[in-house]
N, C-alpha and C. Protein backbone atom coordinates (compact mmCIF):
# COMPACT_ATOMS: atom_id res chain seq x y z
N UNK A 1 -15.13 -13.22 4.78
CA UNK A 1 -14.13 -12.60 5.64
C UNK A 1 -14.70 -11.26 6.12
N UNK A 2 -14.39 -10.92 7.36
CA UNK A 2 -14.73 -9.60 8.11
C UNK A 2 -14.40 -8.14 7.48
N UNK A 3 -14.79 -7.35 7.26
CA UNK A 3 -14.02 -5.99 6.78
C UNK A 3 -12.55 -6.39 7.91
N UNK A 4 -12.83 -6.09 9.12
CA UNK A 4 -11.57 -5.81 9.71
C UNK A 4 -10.28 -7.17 9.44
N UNK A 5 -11.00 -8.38 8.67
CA UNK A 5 -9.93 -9.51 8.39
C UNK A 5 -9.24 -8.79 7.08
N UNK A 6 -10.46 -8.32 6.63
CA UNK A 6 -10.17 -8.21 4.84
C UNK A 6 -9.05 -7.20 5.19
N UNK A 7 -9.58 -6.04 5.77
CA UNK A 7 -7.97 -5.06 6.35
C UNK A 7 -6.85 -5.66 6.45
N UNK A 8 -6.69 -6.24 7.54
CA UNK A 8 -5.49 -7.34 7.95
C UNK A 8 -4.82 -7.66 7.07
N UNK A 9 -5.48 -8.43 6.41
CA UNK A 9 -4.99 -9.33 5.00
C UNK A 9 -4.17 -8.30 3.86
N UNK A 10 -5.14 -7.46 3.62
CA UNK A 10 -4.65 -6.16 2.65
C UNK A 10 -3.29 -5.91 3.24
N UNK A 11 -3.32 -5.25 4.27
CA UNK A 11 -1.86 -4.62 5.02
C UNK A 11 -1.11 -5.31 5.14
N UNK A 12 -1.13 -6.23 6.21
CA UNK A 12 -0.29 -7.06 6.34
C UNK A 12 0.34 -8.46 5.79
N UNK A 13 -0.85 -9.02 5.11
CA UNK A 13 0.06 -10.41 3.96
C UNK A 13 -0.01 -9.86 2.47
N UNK A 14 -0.83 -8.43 2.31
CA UNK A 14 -0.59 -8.60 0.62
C UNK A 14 0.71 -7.16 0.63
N UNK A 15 0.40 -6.47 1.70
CA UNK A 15 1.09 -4.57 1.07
C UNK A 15 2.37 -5.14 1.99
N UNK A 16 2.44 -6.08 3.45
CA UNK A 16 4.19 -5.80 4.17
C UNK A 16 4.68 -7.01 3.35
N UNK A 17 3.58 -8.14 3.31
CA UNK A 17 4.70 -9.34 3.06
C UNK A 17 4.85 -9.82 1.08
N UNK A 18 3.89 -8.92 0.77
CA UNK A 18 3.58 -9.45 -0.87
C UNK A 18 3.12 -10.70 -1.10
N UNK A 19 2.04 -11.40 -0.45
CA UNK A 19 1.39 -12.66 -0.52
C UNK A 19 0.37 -12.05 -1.73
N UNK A 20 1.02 -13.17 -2.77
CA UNK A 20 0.11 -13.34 -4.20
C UNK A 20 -0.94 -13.79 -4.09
N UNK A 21 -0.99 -14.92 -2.89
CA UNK A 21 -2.21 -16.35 -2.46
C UNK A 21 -3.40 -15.71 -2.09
N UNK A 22 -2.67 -14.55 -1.35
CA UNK A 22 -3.67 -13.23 -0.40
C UNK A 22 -4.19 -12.51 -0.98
N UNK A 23 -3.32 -12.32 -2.09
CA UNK A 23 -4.42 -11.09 -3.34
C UNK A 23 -5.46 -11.61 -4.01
N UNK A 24 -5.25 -13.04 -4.21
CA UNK A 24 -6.70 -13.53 -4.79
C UNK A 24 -7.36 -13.65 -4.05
N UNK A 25 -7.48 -13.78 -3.09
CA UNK A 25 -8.65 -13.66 -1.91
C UNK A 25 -9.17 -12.25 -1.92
N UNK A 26 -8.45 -11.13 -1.67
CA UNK A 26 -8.96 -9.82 -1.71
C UNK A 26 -8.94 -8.80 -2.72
N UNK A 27 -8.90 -9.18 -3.65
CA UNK A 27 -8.94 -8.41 -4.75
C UNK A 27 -9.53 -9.00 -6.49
N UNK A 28 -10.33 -8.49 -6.74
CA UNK A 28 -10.48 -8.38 -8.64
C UNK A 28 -9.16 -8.53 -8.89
N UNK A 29 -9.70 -9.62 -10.00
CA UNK A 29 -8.64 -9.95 -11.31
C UNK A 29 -8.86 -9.24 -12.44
N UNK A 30 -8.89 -8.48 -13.08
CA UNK A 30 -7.76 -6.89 -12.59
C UNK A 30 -8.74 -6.31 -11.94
N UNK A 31 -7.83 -4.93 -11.38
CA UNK A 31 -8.89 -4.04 -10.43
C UNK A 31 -8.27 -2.63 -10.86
N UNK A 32 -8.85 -1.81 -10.51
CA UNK A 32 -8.54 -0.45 -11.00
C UNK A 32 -7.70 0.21 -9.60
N UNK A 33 -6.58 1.30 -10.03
CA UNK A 33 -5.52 1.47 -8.72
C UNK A 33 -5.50 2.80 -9.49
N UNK A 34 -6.20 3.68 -8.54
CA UNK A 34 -6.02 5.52 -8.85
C UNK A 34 -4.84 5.47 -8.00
N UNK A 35 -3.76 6.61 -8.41
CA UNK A 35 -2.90 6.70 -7.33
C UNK A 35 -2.56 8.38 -7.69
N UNK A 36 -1.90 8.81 -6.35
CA UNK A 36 -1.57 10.37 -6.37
C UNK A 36 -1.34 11.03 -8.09
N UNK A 37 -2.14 12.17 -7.84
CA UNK A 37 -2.03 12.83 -9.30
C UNK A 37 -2.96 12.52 -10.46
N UNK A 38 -3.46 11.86 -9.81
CA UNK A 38 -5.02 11.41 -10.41
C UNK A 38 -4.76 10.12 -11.79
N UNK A 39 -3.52 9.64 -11.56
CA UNK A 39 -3.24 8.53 -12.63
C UNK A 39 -4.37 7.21 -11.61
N UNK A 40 -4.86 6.49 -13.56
CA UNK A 40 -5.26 5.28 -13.40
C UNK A 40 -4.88 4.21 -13.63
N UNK A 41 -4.64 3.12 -12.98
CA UNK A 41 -3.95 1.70 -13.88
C UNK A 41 -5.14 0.93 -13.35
N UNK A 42 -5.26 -0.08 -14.75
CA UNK A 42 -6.00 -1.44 -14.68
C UNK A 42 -4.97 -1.96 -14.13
N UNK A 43 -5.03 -3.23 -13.24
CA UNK A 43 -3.84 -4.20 -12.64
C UNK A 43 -4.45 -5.49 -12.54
N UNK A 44 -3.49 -6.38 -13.58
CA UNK A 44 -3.92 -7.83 -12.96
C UNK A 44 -2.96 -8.17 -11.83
N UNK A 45 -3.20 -8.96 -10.98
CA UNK A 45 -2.73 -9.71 -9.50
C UNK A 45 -1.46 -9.79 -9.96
N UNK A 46 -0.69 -10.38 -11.10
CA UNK A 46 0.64 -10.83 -11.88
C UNK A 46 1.46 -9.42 -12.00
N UNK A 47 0.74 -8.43 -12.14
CA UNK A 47 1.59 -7.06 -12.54
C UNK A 47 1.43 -6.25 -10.82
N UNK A 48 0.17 -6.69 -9.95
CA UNK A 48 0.77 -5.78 -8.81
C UNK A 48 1.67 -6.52 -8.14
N UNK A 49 1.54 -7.89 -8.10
CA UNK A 49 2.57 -8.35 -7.09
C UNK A 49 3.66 -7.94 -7.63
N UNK A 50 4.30 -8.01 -8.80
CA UNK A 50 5.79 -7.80 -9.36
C UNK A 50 5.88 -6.36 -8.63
N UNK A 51 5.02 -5.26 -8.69
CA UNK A 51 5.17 -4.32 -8.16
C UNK A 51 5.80 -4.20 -6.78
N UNK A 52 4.77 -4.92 -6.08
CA UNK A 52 5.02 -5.50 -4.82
C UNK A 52 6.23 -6.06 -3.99
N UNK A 53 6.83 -6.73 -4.99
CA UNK A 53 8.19 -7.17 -5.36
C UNK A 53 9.45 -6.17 -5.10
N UNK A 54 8.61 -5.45 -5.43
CA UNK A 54 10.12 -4.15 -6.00
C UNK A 54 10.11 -3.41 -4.84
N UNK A 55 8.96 -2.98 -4.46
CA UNK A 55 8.28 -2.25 -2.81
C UNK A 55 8.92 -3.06 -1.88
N UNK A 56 9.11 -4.14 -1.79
CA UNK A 56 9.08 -4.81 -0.25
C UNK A 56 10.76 -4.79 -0.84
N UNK A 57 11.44 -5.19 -2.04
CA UNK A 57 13.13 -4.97 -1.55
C UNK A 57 13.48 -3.50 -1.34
N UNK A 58 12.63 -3.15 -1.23
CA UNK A 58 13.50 -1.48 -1.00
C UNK A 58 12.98 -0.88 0.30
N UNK A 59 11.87 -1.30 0.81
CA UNK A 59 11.27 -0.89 1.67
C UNK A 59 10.71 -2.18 2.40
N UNK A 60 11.61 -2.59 3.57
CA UNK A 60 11.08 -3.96 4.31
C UNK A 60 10.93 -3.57 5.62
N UNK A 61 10.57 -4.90 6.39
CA UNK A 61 10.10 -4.84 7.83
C UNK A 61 8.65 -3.76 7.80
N UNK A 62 8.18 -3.94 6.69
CA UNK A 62 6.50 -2.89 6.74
C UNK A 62 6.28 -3.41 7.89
N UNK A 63 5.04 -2.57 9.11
CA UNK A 63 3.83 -2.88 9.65
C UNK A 63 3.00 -1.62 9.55
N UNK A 64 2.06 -2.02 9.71
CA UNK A 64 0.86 -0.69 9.86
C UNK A 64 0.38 -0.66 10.93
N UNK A 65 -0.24 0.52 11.18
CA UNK A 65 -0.98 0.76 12.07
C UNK A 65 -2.23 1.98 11.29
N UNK A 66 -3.79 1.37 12.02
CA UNK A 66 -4.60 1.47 11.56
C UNK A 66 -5.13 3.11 12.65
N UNK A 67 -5.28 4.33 11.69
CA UNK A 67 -5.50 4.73 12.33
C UNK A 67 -7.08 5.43 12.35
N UNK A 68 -7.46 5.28 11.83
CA UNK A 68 -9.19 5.29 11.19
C UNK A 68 -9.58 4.48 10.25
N UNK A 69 -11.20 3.78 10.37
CA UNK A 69 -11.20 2.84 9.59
C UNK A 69 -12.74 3.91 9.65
N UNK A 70 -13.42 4.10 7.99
CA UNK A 70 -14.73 4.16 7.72
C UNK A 70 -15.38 3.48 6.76
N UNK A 71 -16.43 2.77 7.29
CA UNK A 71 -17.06 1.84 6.26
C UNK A 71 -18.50 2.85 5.40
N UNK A 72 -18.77 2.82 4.40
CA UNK A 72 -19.64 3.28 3.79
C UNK A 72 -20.34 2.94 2.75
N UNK A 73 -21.50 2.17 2.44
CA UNK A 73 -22.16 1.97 1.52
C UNK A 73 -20.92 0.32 0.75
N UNK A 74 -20.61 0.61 -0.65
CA UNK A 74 -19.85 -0.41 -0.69
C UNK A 74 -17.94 0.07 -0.44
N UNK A 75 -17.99 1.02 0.02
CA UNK A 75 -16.43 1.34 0.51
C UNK A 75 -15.88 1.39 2.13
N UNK A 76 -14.48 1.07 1.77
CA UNK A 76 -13.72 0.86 3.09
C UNK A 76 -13.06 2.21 2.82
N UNK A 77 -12.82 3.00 4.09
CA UNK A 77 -11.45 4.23 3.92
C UNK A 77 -10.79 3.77 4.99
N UNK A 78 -9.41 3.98 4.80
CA UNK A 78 -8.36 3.47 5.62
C UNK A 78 -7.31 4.80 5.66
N UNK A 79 -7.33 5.35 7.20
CA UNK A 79 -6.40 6.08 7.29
C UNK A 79 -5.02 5.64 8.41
N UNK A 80 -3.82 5.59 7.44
CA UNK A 80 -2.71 4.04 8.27
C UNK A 80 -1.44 5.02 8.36
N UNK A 81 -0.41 4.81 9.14
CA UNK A 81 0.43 4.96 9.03
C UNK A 81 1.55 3.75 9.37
N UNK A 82 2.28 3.98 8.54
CA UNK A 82 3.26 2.65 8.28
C UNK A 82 4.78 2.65 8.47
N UNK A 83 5.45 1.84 8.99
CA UNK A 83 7.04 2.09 9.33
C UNK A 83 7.96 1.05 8.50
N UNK A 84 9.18 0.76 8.19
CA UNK A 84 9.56 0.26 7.20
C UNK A 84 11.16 0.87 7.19
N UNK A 85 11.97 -0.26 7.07
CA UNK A 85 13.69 -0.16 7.16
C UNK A 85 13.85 0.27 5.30
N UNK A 86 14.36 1.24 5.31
CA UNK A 86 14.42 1.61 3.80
C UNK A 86 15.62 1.15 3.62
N UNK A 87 16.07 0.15 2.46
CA UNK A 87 17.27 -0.66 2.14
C UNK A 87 18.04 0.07 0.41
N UNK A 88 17.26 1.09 0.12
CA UNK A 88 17.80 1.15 -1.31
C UNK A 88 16.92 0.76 -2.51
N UNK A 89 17.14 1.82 -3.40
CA UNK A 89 16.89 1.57 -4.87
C UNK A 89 15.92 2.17 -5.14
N UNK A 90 15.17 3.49 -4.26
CA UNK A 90 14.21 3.53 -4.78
C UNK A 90 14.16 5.13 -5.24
N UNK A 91 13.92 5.66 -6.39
CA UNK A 91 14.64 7.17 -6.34
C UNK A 91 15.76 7.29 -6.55
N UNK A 92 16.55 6.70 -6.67
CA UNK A 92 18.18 6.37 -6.83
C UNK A 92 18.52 7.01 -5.56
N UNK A 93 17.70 6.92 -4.44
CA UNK A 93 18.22 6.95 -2.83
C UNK A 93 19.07 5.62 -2.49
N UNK A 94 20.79 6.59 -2.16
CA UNK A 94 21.29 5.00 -1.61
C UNK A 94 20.89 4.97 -0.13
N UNK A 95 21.21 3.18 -0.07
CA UNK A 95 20.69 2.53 0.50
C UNK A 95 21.45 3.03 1.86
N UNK A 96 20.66 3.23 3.04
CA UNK A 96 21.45 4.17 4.50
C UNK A 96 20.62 2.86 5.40
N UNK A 97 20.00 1.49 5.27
CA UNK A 97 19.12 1.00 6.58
C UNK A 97 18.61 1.74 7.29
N UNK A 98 17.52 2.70 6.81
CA UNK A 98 17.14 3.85 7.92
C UNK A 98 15.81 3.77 8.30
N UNK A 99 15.44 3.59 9.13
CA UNK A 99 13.66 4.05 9.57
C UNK A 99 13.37 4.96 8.85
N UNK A 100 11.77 4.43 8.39
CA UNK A 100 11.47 5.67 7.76
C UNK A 100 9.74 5.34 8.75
N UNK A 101 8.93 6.46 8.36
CA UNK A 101 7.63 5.96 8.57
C UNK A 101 6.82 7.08 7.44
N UNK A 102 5.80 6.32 7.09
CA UNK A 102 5.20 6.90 5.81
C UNK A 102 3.36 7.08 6.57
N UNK A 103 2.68 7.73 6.01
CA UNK A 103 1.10 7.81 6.19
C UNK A 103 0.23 7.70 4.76
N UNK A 104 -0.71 7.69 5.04
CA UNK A 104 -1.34 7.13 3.84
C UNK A 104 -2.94 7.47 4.23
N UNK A 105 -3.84 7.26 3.19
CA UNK A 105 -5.18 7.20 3.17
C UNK A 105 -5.72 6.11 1.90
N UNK A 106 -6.32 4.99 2.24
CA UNK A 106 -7.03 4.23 0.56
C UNK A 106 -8.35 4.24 0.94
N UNK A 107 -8.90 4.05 -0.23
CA UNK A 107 -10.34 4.63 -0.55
C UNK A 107 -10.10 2.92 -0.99
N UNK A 108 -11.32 1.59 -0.69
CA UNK A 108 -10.96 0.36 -1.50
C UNK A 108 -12.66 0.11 -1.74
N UNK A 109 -13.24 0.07 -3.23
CA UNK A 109 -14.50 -0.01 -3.30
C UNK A 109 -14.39 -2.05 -3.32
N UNK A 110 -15.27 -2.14 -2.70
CA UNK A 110 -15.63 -3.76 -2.74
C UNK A 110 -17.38 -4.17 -3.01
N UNK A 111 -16.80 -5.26 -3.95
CA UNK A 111 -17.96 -6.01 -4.58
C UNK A 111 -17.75 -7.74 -4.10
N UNK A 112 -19.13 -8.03 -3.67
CA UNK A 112 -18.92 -9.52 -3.13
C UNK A 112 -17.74 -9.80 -2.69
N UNK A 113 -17.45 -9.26 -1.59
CA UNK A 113 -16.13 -9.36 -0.68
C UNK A 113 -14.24 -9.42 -1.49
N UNK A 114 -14.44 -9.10 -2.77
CA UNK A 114 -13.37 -8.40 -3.23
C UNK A 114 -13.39 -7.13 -3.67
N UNK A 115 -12.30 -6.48 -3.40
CA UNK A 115 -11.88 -5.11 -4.18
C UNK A 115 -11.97 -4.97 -5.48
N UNK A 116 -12.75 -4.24 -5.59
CA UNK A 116 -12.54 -3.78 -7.73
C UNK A 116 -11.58 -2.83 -7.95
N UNK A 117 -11.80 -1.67 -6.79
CA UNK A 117 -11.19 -0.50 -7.23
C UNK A 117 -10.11 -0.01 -6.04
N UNK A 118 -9.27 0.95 -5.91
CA UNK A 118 -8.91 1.49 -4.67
C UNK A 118 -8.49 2.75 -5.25
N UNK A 119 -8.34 3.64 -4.31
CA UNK A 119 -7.63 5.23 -4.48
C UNK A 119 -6.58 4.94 -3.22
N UNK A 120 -5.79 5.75 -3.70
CA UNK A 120 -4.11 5.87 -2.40
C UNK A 120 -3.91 7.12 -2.73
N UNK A 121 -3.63 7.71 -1.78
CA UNK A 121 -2.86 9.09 -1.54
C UNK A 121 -1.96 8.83 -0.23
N UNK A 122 -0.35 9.02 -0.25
CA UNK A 122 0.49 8.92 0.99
C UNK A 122 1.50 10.01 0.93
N UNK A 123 1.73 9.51 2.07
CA UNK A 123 3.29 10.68 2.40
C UNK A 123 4.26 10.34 1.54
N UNK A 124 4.23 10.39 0.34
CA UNK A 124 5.52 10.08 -0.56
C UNK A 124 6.68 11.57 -0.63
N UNK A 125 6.44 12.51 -0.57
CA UNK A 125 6.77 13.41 -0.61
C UNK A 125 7.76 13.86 0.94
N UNK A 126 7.35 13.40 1.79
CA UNK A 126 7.42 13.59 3.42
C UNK A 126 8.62 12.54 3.45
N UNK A 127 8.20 10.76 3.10
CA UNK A 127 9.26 9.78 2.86
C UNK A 127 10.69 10.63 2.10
N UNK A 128 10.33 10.95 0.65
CA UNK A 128 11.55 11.58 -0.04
C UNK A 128 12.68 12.56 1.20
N UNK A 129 11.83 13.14 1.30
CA UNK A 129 12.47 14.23 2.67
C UNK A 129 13.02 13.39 4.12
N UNK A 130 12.25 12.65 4.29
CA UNK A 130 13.03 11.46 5.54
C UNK A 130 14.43 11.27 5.18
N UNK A 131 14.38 10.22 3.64
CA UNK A 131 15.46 9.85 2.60
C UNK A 131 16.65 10.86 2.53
N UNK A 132 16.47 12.25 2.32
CA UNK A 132 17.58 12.94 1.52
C UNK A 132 17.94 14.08 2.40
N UNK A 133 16.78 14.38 3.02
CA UNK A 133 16.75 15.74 4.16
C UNK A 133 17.15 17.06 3.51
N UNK A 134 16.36 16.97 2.17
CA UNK A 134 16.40 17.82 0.82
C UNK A 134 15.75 19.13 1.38
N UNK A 135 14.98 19.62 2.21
CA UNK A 135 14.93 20.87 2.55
C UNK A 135 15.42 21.38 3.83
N UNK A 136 16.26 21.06 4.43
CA UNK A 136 16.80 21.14 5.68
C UNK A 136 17.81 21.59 5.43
């Protein structure tokens, strides 16, 4: 598969729609997931999709949009921003059906055309504030 399929696939059938079928195609069984704050989790496919699970009922209608892509040595960087009907439950934010749009950056190291590793850093902080309009 193409870097720019393997993208596709990532965003759109494994992160908007939670395709399990899709994660074994693009990803290590487990793979390592740095996320904001410098935490690490090992993840098998069974524990991100459940994750995944929980993401897409609270946050549906994902799409992305790709707004820098750099390839380097064995890494992809992906700089995306993403839109998404926020439905509830997440934060103990009730549920308002509201547009939100979030940004993001992943770092995804790949070996023989799957992911081992990835780093994420996003607008989680920016989202909260969409949600509550906590400094306004």
């Amino acid at each position: 598969m193409s870097k720019q399929a393997w993208l596709e696939c990532w965003f759109n059938s494994i992160l908007a729609a939670g395709s399990g079928l899709r994660l074994a195609e693009c990803a290590a069984d487990p793979f390592i997931f740095h996320l904001p704050g410098g935490r690490e989790l090992t993840l098998s496919h069974e524990q991100y999709s459940e994750y995944l699970k929980f993401w897409n009922q609270r946050f549906r209608d994902m799409s992305f949009t790709f707004e820098q892509v750099i390839e380097a040595d064995n890494k992809l960087v992906v700089a995306y921003q993403s839109s998404a009907l926020y439905c509830g439950g997440w934060l103990k934010i009730p549920a308002k059906n509201q547009a939100v749009t979030m940004t993001g950056i992943m770092i995804f190291k790949m070996e023989e055309g799957l992911m081992t590793e990835c780093w994420l850093e996003d607008s989680s902080f920016d989202l909260y504030q969409q949600l509550t309009r906590y400094l306004e």
